[in-house]
Structures are given as structure tokens and as C-alpha cells.
C-alpha atoms as a PDB file:
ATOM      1  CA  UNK A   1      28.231  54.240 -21.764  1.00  0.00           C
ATOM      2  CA  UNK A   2      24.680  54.727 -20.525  1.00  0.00           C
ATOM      3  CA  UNK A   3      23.038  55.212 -17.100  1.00  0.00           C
ATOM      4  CA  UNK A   4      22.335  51.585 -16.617  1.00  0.00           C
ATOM      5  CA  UNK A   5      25.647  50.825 -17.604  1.00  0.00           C
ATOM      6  CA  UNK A   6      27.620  53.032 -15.099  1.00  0.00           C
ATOM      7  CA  UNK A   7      24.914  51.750 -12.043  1.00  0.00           C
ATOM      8  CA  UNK A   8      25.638  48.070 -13.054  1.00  0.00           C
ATOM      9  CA  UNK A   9      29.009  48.279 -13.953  1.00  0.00           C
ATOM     10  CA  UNK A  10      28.691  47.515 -17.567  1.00  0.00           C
ATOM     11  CA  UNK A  11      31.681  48.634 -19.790  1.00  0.00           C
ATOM     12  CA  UNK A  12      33.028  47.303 -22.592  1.00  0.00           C
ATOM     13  CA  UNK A  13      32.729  44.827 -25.077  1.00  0.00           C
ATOM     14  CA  UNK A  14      35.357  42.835 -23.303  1.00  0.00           C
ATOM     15  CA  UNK A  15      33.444  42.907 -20.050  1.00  0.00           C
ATOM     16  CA  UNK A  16      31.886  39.528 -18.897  1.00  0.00           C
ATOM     17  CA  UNK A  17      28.204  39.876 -18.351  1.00  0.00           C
ATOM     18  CA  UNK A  18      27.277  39.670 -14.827  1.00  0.00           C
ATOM     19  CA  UNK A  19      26.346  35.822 -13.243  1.00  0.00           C
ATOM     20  CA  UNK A  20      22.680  35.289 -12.876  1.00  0.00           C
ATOM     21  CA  UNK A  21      23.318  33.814  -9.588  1.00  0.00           C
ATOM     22  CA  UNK A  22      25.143  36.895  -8.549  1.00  0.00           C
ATOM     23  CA  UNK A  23      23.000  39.051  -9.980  1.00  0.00           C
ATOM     24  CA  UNK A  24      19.737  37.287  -8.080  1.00  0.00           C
ATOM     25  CA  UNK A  25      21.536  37.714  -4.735  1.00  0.00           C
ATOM     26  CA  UNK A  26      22.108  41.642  -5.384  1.00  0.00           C
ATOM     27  CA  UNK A  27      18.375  42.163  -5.386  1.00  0.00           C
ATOM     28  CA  UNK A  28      17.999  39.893  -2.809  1.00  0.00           C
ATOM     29  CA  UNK A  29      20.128  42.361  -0.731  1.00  0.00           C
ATOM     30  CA  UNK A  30      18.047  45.117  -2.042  1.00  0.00           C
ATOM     31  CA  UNK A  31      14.845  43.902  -0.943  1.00  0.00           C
ATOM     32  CA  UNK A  32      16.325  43.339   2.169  1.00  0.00           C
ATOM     33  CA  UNK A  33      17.580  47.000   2.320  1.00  0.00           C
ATOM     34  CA  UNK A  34      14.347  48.360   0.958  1.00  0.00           C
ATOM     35  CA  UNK A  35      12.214  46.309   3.314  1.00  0.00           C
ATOM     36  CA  UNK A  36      14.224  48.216   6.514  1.00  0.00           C
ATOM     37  CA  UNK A  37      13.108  51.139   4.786  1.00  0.00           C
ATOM     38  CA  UNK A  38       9.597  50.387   5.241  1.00  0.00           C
ATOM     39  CA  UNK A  39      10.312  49.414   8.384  1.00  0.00           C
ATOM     40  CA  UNK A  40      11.795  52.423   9.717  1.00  0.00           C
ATOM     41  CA  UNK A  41       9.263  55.274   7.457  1.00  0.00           C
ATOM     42  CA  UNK A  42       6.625  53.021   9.358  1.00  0.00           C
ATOM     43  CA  UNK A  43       7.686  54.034  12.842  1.00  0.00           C
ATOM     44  CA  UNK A  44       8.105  57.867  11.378  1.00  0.00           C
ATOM     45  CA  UNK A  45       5.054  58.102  10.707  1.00  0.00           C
ATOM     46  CA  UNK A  46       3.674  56.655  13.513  1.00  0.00           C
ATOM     47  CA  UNK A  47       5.231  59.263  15.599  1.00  0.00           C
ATOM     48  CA  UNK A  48       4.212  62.057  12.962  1.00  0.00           C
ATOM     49  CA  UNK A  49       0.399  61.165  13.958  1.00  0.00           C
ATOM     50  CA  UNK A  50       1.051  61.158  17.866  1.00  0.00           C
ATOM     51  CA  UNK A  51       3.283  64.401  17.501  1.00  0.00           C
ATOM     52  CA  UNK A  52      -0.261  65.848  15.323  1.00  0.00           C
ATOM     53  CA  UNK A  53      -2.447  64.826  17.951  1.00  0.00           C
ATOM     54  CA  UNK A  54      -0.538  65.801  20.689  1.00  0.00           C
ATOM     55  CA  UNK A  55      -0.596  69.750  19.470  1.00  0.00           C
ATOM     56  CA  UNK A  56      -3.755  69.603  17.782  1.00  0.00           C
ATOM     57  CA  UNK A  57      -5.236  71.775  20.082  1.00  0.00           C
ATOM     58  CA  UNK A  58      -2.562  73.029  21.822  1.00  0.00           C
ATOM     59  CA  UNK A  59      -0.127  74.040  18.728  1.00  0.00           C
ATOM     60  CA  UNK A  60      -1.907  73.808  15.275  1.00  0.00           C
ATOM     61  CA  UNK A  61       1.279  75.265  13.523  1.00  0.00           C
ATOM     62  CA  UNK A  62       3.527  72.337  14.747  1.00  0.00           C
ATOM     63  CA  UNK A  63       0.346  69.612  14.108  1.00  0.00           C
ATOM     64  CA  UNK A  64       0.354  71.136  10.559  1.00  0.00           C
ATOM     65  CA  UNK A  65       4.266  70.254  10.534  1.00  0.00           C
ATOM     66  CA  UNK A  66       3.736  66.644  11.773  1.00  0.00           C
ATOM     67  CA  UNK A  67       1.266  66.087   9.088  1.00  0.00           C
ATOM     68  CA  UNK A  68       3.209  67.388   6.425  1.00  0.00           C
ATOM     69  CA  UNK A  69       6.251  65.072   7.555  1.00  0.00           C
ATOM     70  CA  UNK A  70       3.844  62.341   7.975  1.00  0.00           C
ATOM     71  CA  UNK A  71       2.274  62.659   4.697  1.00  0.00           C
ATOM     72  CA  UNK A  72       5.995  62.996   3.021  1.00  0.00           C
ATOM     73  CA  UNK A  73       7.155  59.736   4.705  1.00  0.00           C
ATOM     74  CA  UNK A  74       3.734  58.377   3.330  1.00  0.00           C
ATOM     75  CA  UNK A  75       4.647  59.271  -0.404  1.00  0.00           C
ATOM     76  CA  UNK A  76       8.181  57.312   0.328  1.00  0.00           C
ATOM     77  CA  UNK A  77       6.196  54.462   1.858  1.00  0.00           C
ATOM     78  CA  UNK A  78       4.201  53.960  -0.909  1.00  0.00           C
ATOM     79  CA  UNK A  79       7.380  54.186  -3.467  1.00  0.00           C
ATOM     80  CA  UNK A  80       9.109  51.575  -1.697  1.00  0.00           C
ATOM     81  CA  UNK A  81       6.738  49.316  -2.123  1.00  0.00           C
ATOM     82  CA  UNK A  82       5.996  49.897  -5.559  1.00  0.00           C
ATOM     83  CA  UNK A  83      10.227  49.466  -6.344  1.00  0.00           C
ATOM     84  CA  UNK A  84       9.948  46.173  -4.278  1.00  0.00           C
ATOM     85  CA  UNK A  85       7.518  44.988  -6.051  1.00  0.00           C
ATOM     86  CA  UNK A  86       9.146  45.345  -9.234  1.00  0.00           C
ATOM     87  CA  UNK A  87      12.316  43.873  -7.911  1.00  0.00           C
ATOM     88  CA  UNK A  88      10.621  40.900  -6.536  1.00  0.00           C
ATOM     89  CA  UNK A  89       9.229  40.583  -9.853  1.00  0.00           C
ATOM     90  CA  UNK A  90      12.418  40.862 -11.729  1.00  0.00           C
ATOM     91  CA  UNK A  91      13.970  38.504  -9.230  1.00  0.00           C
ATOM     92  CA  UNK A  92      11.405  35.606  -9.676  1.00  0.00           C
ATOM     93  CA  UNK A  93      12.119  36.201 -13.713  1.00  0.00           C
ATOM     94  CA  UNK A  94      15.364  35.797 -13.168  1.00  0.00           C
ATOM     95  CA  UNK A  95      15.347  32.897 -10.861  1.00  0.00           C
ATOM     96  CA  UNK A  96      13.257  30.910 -13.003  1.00  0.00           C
ATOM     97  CA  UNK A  97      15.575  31.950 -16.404  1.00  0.00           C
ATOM     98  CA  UNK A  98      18.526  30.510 -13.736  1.00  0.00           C
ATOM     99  CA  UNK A  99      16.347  27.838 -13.202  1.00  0.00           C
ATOM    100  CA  UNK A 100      16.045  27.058 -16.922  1.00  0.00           C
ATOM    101  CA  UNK A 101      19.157  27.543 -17.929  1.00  0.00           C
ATOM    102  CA  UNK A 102      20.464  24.990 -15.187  1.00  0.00           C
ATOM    103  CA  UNK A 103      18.064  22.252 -16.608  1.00  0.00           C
ATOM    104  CA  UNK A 104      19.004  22.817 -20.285  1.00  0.00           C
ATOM    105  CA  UNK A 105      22.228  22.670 -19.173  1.00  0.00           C
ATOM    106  CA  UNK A 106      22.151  18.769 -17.480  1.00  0.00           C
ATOM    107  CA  UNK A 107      19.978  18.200 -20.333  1.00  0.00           C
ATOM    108  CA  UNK A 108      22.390  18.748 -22.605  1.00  0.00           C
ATOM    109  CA  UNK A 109      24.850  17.020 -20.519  1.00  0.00           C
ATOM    110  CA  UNK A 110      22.752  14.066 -20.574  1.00  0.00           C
ATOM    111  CA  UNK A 111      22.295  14.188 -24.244  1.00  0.00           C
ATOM    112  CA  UNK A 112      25.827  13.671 -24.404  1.00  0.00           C
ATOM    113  CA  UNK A 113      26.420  11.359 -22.058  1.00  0.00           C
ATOM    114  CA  UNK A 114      23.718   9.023 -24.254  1.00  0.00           C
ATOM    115  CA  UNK A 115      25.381   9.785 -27.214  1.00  0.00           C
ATOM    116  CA  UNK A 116      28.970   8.636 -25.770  1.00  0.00           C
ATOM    117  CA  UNK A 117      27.309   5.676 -24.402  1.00  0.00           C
ATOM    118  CA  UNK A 118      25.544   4.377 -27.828  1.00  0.00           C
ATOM    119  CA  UNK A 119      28.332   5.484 -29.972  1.00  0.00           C
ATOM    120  CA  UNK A 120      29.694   2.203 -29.816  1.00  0.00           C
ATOM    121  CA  UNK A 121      26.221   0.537 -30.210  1.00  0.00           C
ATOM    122  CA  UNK A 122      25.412  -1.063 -33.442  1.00  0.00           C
ATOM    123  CA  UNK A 123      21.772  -1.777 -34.254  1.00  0.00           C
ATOM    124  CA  UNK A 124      22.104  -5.081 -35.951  1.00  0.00           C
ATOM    125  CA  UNK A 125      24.441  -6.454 -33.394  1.00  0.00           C
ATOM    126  CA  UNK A 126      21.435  -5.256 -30.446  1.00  0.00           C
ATOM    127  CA  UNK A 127      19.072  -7.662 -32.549  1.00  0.00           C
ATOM    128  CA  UNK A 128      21.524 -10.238 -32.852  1.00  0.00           C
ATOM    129  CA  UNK A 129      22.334 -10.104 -29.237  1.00  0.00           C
ATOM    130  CA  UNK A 130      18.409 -10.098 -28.196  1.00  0.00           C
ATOM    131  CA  UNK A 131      17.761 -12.711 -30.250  1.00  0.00           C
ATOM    132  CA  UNK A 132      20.438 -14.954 -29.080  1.00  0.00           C
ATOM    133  CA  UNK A 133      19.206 -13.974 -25.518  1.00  0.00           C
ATOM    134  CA  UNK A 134      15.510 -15.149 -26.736  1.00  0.00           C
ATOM    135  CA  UNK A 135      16.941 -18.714 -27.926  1.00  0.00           C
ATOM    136  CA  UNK A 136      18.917 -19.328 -24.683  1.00  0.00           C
ATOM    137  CA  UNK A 137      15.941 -18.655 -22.415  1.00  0.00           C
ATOM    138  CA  UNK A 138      13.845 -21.244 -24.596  1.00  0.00           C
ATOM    139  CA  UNK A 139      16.506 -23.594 -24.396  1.00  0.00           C
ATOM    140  CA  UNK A 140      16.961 -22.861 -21.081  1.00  0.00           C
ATOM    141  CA  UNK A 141      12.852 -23.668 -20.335  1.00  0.00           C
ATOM    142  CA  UNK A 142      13.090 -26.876 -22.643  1.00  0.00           C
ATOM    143  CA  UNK A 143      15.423 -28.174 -20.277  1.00  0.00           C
ATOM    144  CA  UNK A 144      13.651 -27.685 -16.967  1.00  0.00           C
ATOM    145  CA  UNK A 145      10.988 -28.903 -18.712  1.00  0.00           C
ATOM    146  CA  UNK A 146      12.772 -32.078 -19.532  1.00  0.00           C
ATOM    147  CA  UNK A 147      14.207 -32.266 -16.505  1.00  0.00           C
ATOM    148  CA  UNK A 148      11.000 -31.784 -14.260  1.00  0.00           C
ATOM    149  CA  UNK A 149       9.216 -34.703 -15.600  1.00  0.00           C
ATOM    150  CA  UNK A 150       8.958 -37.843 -15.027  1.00  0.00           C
ATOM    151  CA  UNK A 151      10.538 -40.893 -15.840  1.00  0.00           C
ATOM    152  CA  UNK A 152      10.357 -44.633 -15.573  1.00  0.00           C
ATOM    153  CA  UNK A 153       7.318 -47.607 -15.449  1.00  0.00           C
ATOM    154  CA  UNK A 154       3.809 -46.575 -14.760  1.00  0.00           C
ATOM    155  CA  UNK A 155       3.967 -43.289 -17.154  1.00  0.00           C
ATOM    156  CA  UNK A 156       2.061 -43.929 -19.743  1.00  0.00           C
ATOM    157  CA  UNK A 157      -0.528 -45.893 -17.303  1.00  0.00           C
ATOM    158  CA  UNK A 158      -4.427 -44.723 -18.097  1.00  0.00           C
ATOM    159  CA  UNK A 159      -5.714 -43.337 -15.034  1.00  0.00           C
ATOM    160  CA  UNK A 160      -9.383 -44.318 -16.296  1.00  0.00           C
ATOM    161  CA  UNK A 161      -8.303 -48.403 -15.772  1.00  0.00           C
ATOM    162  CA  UNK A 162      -7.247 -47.819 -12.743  1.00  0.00           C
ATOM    163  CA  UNK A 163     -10.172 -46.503 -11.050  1.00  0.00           C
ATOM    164  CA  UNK A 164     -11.995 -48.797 -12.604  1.00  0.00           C
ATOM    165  CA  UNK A 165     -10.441 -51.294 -11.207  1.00  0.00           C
ATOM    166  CA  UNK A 166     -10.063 -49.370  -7.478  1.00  0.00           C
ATOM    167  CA  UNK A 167     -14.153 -49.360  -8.272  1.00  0.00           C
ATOM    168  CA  UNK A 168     -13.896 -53.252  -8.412  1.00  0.00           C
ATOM    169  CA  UNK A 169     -12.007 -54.173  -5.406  1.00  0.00           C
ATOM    170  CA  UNK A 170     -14.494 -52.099  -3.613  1.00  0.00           C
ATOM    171  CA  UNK A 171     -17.696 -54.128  -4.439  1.00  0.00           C
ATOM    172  CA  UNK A 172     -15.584 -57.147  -3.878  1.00  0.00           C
ATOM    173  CA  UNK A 173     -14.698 -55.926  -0.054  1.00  0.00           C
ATOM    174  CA  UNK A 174     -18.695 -55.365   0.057  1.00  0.00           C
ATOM    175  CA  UNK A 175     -19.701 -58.383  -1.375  1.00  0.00           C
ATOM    176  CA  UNK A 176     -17.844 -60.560   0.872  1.00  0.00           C
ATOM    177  CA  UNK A 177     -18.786 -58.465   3.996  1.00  0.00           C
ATOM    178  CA  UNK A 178     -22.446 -59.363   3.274  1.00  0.00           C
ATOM    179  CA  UNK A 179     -21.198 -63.264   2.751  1.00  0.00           C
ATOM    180  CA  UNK A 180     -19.769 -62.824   6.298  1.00  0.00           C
ATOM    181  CA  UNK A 181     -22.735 -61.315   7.568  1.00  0.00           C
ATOM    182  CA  UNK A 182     -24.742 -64.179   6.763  1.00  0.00           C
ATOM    183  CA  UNK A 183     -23.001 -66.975   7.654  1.00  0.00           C
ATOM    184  CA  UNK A 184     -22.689 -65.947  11.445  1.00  0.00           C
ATOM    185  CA  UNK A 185     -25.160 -67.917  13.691  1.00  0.00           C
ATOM    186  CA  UNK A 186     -27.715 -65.977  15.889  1.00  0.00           C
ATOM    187  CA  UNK A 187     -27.108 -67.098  19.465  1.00  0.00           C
ATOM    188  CA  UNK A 188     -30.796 -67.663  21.543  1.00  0.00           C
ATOM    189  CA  UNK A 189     -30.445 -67.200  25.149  1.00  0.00           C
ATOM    190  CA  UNK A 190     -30.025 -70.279  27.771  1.00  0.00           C
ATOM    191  CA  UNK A 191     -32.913 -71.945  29.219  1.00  0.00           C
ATOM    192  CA  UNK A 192     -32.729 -71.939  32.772  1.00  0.00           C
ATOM    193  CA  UNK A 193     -31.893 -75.193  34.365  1.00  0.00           C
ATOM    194  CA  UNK A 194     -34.440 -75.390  37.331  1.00  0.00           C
ATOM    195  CA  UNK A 195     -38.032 -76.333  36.640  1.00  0.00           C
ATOM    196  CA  UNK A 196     -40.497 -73.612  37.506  1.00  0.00           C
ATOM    197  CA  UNK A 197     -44.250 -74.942  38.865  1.00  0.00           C
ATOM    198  CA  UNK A 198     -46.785 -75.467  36.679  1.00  0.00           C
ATOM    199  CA  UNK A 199     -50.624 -75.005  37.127  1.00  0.00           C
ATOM    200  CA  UNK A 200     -51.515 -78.497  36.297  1.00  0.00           C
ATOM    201  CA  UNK A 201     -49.124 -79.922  38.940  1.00  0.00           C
ATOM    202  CA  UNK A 202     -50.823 -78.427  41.733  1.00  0.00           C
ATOM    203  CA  UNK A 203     -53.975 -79.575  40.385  1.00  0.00           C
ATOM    204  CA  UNK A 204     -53.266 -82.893  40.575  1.00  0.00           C
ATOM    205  CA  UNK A 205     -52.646 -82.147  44.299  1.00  0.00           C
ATOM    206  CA  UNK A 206     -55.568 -81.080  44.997  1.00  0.00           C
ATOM    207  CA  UNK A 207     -57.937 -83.998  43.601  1.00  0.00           C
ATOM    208  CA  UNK A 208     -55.403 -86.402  45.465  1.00  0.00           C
ATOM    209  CA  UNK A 209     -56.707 -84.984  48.852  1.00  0.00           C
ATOM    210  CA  UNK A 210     -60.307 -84.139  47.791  1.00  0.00           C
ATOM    211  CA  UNK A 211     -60.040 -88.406  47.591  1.00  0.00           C
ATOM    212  CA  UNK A 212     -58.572 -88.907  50.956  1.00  0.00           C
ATOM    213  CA  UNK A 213     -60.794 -86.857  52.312  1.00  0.00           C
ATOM    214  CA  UNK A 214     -63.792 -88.952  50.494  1.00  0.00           C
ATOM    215  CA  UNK A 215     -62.249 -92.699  51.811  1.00  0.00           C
ATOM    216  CA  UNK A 216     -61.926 -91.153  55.606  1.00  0.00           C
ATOM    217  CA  UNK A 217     -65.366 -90.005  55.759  1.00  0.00           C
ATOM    218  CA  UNK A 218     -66.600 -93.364  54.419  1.00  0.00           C
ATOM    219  CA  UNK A 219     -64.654 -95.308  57.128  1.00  0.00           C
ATOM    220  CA  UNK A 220     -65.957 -93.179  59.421  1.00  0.00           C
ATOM    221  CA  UNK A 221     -69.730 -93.844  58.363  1.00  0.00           C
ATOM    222  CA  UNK A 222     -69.100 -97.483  58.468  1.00  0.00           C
END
């Protein structure tokens, strides 16, 4: 058995291979336990570089030691993240070959259930049965269609004729407005009934008493 083999628990040939959901959800757990790692080599050497500059002048011998710590931690940092970057990596391949496999899977699935559900499908008897379907919903229109229109006297009437004729009976209402029109009297307005003086009247008036006056001055002459 080799290395791998004894970390991962492979064995035999008898030995089922691991699940890929199980398997995505170990390095999930290892990131996790990896990232806490950071986390806590962080905080070291944080305190390294205080504990460096707190004896720098004071105690170069235990500044040297902080650095050294500090610079160890540093190597660890920087091997963590290259191991949880691989991880991540492997964990994304693996997700999306879970992924893949899942949608194969209900692809397949599907496959079958289309298969099951045209096995008893015949070809000839889908043409048939679309073509019987076609012929029905043409009889079907043909009907409405005979039932919709309609029926009885005045059908076959020409529409032409009979606003020619509408056209006729309307010069005929004109024509005998015009008649009525003319025939109508035109109504003068009443004379008055009392006589109004006239210029000729008074006239006459006058030469009547120039003469009286004449025959009184002659009697008085006399």
C-alpha cells in the first residue's frame, strides 16, 4: 500500500472508493483548519516584531531571538497558504466533477424516462392521429362557418340597387320641398285703418279763407 493510500485510507481492491461529496467536505474541513493556522502564526508574529522592538536597544540577543521566531512563523505562513491554495483548487475540481457527474446522471435518467414514455409510440399511428386531429378542426371551422351566417329573404339582395334607390327617395324629399316652398303665399303687412293728412288737403284750406277774406274786404269797401 502506498503513502497516499495509508493517509486516505485506501486498501484493497474490495474497498469502495471514497464519495465525492464526502471527500469535498474533508477539504472543506481542512481549509477551515488551515485557515486558523494562519490566523493564529499571524498573531505570533505580530508579537515576534513588538518583542524585537521592544529589546532592540535594550537586549539585541533576545531581538535577534524574536526575529528568528518571527521569520520561522513567516516560512509556515507562507506554506499554508501555498497548501490552501492547492486544496481550494483541488476542491473546486472536484466540486465541479460532482457537479458533472450529478447532471449526467438526471440526464441519463431523463433519457430513460423518454424512452419508457415513447416505447409504446408508433410513428404511423402519431400521423394517423394528427391527421385525424387536422380533419376534425376543419370540420369543426366548416361548421361555425355554416352556422354563423345568415339565412333567410334579403340575402342575395345587391347592395348597389339599393342605394340607388335610397339616392332616389332623396331627390324626391327635395323635389317636393322646393314644390312646397313655392306654393306658400308671401303675406304684405296691414294698411293702417285711419287716414293720415295729406298736403293737398290743407291746401285747399287755405285758398277757402284767402276767398273769405277777399268777399269781406269788398263788403267793406262798398
Amino acid at each position: 500500500m502506498s503513502m497516499f493510500g495509508k493517509i486516505f485510507g485506501g486498501g484493497g481492491k474490495g474497498n469502495r472508493g471514497p464519495n465525492p461529496q464526502e471527500a469535498i467536505l474533508k477539504l472543506r474541513e481542512t481549509e477551515d483548519m488551515l485557515t486558523k493556522k494562519q490566523d493564529y502564526l499571524e498573531k505570533k508574529i505580530e508579537q515576534e516584531l513588538q518583542t524585537a522592538k521592544k529589546n532592540g536597544t535594550k537586549n539585541k540577543r533576545a531581538a535577534l531571538q524574536a526575529l528568528k521566531r518571527k521569520k520561522r512563523y513567516e516560512n509556515q505562513l507562507g506554506q499554508i497558504d501555498g497548501t490552501l491554495s492547492t486544496i481550494e483548487f483541488q476542491r473546486e475540481a472536484l466540486e465541479n466533477a460532482n457537479t458533472n457527474t450529478e447532471v449526467l446522471k438526471n440526464m441519463g435518467f431523463a433519457a430513460k424516462a423518454m424512452k419508457s414514455a415513447h416505447e409504446n409510440m408508433d410513428i404511423d399511428k402519431v400521423d394517423d392521429l394528427m391527421q385525424d386531429i387536422t380533419e376534425q378542426q376543419e370540420l369543426a371551422q366548416e361548421i361555425s362557418d355554416a352556422i354563423s351566417k345568415p339565412v333567410g329573404f334579403g340575402e342575395d339582395l345587391d347592395e348597389d340597387e339599393l342605394l340607388a334607390e335610397l339616392e332616389e327617395l332623396e331627390q324626391e324629399e327635395l323635389d317636393n320641398n322646393l314644390l312646397d316652398v313655392e306654393s306658400e303665399d308671401v303675406t304684405l303687412p296691414n294698411v293702417p285703418s285711419t287716414s293720415l293728412p295729406t298736403r293737398p288737403a290743407a291746401k285747399k284750406e287755405d285758398e277757402e279763407d284767402d276767398m273769405g277774406d277777399l268777399k269781406r274786404w269788398g263788403m267793406e269797401a262798398i
